[in-house]
PDB file of N, CA and C in Angstrom:
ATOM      1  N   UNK A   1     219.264  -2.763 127.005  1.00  0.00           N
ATOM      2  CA  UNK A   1     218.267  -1.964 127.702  1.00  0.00           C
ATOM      3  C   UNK A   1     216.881  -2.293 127.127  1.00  0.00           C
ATOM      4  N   UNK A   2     215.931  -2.630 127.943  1.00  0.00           N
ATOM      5  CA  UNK A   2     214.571  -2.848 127.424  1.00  0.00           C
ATOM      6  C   UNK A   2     213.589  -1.525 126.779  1.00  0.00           C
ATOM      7  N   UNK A   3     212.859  -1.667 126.245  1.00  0.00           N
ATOM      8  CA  UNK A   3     212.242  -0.259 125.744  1.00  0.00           C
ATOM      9  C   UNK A   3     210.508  -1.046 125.976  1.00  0.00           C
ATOM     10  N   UNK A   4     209.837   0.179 126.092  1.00  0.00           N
ATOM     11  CA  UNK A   4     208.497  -0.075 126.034  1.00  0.00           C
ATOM     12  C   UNK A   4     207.682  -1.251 125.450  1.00  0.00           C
ATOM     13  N   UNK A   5     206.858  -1.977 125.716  1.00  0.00           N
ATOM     14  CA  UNK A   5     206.512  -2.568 126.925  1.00  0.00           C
ATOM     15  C   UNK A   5     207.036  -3.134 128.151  1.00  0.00           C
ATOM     16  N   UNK A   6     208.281  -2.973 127.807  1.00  0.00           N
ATOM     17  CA  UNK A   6     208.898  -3.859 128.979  1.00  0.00           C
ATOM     18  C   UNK A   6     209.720  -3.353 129.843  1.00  0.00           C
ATOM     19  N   UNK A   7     209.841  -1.888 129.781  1.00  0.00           N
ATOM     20  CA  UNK A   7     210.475  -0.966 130.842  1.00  0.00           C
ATOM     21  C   UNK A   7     209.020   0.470 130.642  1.00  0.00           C
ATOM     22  N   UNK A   8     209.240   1.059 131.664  1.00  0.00           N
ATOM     23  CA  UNK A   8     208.325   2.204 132.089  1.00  0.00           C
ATOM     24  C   UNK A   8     208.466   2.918 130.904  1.00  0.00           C
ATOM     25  N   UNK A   9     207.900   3.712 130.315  1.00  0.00           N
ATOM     26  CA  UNK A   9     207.592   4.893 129.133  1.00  0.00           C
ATOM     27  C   UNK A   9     207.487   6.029 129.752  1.00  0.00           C
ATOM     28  N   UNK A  10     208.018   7.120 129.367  1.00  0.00           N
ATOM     29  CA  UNK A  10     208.652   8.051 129.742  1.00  0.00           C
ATOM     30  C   UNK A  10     208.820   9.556 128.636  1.00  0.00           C
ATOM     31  N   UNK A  11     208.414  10.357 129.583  1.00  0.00           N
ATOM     32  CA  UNK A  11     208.567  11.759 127.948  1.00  0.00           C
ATOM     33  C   UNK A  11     209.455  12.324 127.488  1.00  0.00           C
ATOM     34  N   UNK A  12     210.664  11.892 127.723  1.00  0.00           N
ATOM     35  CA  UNK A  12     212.039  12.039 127.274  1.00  0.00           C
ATOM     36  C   UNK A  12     212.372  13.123 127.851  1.00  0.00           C
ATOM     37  N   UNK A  13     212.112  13.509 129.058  1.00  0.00           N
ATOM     38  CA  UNK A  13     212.354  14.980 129.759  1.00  0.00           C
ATOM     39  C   UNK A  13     213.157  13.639 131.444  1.00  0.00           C
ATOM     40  N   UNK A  14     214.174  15.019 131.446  1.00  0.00           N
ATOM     41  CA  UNK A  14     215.345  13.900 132.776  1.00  0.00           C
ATOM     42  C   UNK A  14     214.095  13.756 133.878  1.00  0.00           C
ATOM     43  N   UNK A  15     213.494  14.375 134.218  1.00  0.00           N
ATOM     44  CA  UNK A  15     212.661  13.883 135.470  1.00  0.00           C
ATOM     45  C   UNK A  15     211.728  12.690 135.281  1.00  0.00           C
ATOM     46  N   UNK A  16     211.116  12.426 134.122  1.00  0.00           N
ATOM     47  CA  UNK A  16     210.474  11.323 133.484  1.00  0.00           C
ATOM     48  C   UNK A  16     211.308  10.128 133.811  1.00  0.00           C
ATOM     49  N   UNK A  17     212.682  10.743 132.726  1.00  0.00           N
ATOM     50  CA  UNK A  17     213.177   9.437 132.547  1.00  0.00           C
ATOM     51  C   UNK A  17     213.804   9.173 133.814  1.00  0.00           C
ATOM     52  N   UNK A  18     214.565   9.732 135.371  1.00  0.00           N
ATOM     53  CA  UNK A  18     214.468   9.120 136.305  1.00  0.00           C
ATOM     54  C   UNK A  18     213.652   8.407 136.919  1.00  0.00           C
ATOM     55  N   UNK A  19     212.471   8.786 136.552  1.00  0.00           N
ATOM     56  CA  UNK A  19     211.400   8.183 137.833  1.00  0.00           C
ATOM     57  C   UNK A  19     211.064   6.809 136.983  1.00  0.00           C
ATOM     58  N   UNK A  20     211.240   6.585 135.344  1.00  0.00           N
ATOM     59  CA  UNK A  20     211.636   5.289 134.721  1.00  0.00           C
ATOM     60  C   UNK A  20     212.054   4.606 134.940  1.00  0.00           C
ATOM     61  N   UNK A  21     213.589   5.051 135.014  1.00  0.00           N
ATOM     62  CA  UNK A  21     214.549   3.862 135.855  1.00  0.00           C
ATOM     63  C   UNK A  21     214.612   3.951 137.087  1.00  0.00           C
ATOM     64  N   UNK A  22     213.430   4.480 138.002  1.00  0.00           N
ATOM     65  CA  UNK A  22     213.631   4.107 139.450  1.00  0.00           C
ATOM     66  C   UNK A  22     212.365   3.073 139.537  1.00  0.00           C
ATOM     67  N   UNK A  23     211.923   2.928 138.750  1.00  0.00           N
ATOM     68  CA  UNK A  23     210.382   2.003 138.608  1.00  0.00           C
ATOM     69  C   UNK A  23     210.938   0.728 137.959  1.00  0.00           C
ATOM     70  N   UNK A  24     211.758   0.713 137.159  1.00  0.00           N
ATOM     71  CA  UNK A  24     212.406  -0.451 136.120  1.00  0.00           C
ATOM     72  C   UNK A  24     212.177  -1.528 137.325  1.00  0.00           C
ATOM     73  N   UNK A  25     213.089  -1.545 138.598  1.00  0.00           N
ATOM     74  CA  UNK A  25     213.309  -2.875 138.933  1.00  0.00           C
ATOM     75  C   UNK A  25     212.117  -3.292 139.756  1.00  0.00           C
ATOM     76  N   UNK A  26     210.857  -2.385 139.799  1.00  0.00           N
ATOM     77  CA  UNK A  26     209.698  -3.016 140.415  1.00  0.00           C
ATOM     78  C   UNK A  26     208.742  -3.212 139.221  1.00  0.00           C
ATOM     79  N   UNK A  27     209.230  -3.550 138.233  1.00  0.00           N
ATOM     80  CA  UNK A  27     207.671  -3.485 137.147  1.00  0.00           C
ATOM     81  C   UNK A  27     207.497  -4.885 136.694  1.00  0.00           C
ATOM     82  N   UNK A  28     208.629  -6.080 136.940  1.00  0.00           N
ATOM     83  CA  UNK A  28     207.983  -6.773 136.843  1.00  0.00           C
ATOM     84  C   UNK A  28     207.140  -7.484 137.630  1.00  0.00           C
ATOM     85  N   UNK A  29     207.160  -7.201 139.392  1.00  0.00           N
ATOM     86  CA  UNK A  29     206.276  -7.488 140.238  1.00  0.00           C
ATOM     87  C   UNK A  29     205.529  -6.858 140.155  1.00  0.00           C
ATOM     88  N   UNK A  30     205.091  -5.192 139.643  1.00  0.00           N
ATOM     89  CA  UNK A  30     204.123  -4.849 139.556  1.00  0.00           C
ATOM     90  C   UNK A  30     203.094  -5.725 138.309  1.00  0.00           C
ATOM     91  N   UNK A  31     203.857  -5.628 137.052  1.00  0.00           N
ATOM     92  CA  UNK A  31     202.649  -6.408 136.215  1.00  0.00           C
ATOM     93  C   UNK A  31     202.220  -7.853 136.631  1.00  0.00           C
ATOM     94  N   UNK A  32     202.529  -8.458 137.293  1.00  0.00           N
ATOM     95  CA  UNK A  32     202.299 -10.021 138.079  1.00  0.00           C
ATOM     96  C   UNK A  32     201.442  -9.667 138.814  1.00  0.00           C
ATOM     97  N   UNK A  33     201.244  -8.324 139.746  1.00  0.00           N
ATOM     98  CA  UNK A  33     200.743  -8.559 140.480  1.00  0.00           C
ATOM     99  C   UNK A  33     198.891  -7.650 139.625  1.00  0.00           C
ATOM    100  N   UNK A  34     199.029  -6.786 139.071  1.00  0.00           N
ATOM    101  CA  UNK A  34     198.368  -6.295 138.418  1.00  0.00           C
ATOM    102  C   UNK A  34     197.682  -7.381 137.350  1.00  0.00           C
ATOM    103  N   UNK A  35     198.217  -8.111 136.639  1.00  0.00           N
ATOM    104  CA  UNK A  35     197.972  -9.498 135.642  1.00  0.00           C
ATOM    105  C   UNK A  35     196.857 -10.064 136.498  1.00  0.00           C
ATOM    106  N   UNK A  36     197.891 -10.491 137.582  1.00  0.00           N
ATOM    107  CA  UNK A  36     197.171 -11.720 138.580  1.00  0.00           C
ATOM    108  C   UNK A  36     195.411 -11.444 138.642  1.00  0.00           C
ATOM    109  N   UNK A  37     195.364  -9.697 139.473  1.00  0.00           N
ATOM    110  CA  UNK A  37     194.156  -9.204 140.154  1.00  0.00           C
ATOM    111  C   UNK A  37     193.656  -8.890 138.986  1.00  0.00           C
ATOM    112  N   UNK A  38     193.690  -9.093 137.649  1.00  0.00           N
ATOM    113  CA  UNK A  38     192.915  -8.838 136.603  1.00  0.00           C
ATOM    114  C   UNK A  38     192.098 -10.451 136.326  1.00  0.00           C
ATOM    115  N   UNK A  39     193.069 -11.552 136.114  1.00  0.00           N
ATOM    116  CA  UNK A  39     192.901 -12.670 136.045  1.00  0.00           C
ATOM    117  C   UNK A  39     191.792 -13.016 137.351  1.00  0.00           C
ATOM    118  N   UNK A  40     191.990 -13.076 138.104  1.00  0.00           N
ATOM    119  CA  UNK A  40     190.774 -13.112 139.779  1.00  0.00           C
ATOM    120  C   UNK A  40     189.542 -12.427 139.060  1.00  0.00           C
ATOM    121  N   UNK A  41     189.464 -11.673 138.539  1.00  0.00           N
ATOM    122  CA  UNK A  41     188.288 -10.758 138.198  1.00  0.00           C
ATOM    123  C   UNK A  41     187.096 -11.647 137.340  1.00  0.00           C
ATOM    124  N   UNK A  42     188.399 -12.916 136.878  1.00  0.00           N
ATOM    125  CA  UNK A  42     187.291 -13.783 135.664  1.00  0.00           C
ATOM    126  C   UNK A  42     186.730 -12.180 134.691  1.00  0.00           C
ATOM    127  N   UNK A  43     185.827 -12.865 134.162  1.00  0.00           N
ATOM    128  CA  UNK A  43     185.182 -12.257 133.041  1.00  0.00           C
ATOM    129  C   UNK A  43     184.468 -10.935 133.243  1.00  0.00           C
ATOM    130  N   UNK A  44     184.280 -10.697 134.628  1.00  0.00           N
ATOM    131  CA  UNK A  44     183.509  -9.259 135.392  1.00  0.00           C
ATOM    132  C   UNK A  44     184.805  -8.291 134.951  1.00  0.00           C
ATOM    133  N   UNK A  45     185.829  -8.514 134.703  1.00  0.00           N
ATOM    134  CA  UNK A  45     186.843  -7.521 134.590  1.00  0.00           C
ATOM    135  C   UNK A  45     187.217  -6.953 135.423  1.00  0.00           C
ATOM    136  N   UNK A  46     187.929  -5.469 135.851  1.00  0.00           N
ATOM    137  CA  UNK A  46     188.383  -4.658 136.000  1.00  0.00           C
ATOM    138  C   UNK A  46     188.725  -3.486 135.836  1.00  0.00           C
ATOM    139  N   UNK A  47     188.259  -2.025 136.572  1.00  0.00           N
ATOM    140  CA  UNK A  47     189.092  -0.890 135.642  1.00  0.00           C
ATOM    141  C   UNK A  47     190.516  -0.902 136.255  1.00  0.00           C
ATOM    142  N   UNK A  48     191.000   0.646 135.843  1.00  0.00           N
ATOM    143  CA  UNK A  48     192.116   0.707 136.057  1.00  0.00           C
ATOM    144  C   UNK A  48     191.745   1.243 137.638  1.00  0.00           C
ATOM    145  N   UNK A  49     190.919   2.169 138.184  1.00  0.00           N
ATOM    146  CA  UNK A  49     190.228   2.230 139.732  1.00  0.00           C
ATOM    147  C   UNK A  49     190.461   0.795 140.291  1.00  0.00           C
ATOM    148  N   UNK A  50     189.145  -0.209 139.794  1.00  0.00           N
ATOM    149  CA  UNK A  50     189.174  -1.089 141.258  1.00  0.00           C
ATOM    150  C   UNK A  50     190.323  -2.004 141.108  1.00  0.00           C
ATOM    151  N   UNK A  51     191.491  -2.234 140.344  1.00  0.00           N
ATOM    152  CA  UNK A  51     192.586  -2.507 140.147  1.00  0.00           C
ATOM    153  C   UNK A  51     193.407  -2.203 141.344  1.00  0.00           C
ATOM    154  N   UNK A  52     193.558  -0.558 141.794  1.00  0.00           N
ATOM    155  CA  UNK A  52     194.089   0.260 142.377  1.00  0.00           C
ATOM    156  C   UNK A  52     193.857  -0.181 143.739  1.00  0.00           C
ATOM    157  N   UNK A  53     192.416  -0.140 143.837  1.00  0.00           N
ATOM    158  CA  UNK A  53     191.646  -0.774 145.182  1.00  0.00           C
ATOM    159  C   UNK A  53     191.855  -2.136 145.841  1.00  0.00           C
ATOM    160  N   UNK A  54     191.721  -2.602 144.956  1.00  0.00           N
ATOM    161  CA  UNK A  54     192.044  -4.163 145.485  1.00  0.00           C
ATOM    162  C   UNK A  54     193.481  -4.695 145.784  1.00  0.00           C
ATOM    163  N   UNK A  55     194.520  -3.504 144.974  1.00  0.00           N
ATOM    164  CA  UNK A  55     195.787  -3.494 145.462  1.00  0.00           C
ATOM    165  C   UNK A  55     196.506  -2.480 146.120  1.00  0.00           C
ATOM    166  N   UNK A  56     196.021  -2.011 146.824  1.00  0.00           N
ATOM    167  CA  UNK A  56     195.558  -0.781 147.626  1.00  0.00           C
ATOM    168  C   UNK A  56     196.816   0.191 147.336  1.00  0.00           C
ATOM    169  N   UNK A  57     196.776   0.175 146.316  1.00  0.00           N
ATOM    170  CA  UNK A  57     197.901   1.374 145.458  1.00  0.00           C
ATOM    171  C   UNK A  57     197.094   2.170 144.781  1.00  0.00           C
ATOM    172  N   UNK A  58     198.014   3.366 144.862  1.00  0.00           N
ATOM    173  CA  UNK A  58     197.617   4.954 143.803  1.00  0.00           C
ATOM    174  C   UNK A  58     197.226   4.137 142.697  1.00  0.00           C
ATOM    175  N   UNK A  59     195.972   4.966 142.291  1.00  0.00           N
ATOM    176  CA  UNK A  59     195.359   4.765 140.761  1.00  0.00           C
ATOM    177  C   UNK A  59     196.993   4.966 139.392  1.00  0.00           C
ATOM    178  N   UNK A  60     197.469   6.083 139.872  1.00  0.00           N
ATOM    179  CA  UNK A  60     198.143   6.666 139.109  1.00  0.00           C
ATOM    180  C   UNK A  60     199.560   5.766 138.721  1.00  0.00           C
ATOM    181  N   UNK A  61     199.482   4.559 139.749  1.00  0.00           N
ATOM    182  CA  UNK A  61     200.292   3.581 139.646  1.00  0.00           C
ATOM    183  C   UNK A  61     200.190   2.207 138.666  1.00  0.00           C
ATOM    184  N   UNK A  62     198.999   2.353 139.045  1.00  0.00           N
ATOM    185  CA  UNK A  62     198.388   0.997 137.962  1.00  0.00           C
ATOM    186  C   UNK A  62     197.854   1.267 136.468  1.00  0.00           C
ATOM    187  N   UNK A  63     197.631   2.369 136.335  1.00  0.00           N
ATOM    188  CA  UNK A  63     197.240   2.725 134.999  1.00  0.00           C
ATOM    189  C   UNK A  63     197.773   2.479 134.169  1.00  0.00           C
ATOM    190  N   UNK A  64     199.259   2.980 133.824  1.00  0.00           N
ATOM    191  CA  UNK A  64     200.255   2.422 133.131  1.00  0.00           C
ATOM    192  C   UNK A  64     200.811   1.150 132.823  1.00  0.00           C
ATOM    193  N   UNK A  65     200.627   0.752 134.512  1.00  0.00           N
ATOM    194  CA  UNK A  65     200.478  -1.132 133.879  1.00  0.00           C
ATOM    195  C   UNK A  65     199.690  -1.811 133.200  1.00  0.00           C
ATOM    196  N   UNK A  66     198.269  -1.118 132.967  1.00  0.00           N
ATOM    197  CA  UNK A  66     197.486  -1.629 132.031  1.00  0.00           C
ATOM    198  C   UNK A  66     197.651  -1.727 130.677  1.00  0.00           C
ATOM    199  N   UNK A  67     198.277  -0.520 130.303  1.00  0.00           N
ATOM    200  CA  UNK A  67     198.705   0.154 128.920  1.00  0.00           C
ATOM    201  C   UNK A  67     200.058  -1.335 128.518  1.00  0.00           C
ATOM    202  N   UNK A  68     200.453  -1.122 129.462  1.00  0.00           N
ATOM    203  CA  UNK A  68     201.860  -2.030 129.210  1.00  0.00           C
ATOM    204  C   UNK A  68     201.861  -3.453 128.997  1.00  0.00           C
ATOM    205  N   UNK A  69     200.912  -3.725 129.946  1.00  0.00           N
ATOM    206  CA  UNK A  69     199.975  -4.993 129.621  1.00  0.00           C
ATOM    207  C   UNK A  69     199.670  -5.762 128.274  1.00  0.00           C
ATOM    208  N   UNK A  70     198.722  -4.618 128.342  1.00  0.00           N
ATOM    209  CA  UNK A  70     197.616  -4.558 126.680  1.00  0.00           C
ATOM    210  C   UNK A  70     198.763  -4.421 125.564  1.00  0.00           C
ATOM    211  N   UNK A  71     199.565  -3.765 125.554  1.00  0.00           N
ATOM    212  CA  UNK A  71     200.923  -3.876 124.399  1.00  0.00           C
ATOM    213  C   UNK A  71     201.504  -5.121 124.551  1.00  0.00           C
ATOM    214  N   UNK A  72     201.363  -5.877 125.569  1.00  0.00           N
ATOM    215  CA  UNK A  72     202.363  -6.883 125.814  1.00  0.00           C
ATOM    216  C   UNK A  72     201.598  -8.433 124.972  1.00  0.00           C
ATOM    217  N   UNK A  73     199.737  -7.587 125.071  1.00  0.00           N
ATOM    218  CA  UNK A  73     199.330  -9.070 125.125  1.00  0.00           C
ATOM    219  C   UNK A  73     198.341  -9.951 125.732  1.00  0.00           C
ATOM    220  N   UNK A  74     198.370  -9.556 127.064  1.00  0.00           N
ATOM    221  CA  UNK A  74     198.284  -9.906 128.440  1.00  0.00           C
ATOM    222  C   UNK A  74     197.029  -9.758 128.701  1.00  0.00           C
ATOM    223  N   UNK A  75     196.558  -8.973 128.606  1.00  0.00           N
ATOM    224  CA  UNK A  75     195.124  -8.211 128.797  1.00  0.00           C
ATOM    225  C   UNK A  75     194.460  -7.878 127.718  1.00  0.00           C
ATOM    226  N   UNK A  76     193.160  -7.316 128.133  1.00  0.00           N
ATOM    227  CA  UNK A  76     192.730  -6.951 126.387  1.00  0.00           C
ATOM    228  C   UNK A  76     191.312  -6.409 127.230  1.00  0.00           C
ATOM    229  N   UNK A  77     190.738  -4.942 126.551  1.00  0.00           N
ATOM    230  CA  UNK A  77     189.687  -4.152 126.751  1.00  0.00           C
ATOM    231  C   UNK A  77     188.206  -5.060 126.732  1.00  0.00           C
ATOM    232  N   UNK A  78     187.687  -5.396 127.143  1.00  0.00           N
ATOM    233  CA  UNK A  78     186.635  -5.760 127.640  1.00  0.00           C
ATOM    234  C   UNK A  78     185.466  -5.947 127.006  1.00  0.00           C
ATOM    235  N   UNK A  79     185.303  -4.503 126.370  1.00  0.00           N
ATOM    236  CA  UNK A  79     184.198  -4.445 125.809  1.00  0.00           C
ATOM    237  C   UNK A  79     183.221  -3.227 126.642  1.00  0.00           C
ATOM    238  N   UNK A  80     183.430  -3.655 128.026  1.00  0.00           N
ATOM    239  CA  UNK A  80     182.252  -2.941 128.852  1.00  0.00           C
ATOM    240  C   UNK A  80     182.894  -1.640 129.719  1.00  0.00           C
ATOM    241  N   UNK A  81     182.056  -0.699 130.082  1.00  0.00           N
ATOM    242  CA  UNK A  81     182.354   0.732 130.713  1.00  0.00           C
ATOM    243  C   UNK A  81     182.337   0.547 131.801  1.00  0.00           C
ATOM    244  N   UNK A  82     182.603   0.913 133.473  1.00  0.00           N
ATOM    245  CA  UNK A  82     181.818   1.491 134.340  1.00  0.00           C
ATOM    246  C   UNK A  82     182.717   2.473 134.931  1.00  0.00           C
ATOM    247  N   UNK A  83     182.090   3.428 135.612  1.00  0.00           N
ATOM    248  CA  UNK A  83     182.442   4.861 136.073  1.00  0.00           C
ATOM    249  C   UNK A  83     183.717   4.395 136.807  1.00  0.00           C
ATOM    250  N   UNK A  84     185.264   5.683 136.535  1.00  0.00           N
ATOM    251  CA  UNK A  84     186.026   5.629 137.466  1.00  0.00           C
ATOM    252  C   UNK A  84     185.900   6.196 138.638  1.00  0.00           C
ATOM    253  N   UNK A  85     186.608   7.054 139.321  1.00  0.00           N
ATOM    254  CA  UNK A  85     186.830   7.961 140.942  1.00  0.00           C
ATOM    255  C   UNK A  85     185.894   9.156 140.644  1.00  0.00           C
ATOM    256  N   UNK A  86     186.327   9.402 138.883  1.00  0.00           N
ATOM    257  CA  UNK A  86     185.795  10.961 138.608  1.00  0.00           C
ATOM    258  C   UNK A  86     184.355  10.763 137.790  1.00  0.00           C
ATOM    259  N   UNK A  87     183.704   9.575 137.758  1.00  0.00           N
ATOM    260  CA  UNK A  87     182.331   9.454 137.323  1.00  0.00           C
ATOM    261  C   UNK A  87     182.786   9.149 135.776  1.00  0.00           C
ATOM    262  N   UNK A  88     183.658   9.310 134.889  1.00  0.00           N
ATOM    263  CA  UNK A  88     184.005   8.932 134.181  1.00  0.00           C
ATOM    264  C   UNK A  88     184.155   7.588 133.180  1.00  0.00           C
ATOM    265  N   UNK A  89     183.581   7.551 132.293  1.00  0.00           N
ATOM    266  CA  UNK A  89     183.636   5.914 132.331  1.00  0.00           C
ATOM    267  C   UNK A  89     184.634   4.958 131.932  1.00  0.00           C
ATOM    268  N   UNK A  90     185.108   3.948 132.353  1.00  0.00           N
ATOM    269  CA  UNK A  90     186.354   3.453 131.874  1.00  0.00           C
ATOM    270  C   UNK A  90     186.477   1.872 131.717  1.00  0.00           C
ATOM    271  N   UNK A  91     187.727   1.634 130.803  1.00  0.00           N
ATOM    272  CA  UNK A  91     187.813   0.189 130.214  1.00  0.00           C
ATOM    273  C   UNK A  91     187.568  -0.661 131.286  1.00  0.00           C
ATOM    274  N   UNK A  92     187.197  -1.506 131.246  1.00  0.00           N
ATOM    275  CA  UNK A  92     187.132  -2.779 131.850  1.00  0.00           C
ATOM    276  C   UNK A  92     188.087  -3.929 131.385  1.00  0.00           C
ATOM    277  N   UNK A  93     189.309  -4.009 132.492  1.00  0.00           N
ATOM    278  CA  UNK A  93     189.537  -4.995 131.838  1.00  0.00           C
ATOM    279  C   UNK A  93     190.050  -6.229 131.966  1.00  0.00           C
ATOM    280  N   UNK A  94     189.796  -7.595 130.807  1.00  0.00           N
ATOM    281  CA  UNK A  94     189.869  -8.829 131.268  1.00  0.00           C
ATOM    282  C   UNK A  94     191.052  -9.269 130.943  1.00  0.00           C
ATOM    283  N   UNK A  95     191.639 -10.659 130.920  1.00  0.00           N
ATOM    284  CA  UNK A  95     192.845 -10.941 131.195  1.00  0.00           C
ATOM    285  C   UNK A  95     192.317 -11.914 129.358  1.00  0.00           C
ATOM    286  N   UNK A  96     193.885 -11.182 128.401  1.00  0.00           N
ATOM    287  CA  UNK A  96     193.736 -12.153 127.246  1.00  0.00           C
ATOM    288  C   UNK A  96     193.600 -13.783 127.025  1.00  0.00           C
TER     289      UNK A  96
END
């Protein structure tokens, strides 16, 4: 069984950990495809918002792939801010 980075993370509560292993067998097309649209970005980056946008999926979907990412390697924080949905400011980020 894979454990974090490489399967979904989860709060050890059964509803968590279902919706874990109902995500398991799409996460590695999700991080390919999330990787990819980070990589396209070149050096302008990405948040975890226009991530969402450009792959016209829930924010709440891609976020975690970032995290999972960045543990993996893959990616790496930027350096630079700009506002998310909620004016908020957030990582930017480029492909390691």
């Amino acid at each position: 069984m894979s454990v974090y980075p490489n399967a979904p993370g989860h709060r050890g509560v059964d509803t968590s950990i279902a919706a874990a292993n109902a995500l398991q067998p799409k996460l590695g097309r999700l991080h390919k495809s999330v990787l990819g649209t980070i990589r396209t970005a070149g050096n302008q980056g990405l948040t975890g918002d226009e991530i969402a946008v450009r792959l016209e999926m829930e924010r709440w979907a891609v976020r975690p792939r970032t995290s999972e990412l960045r543990r993996k390697g893959l990616i790496r924080d930027s350096g630079q801010r700009r506002p998310n949905c909620t004016g908020k400011k957030a990582i930017v980020w480029i492909a390691a």
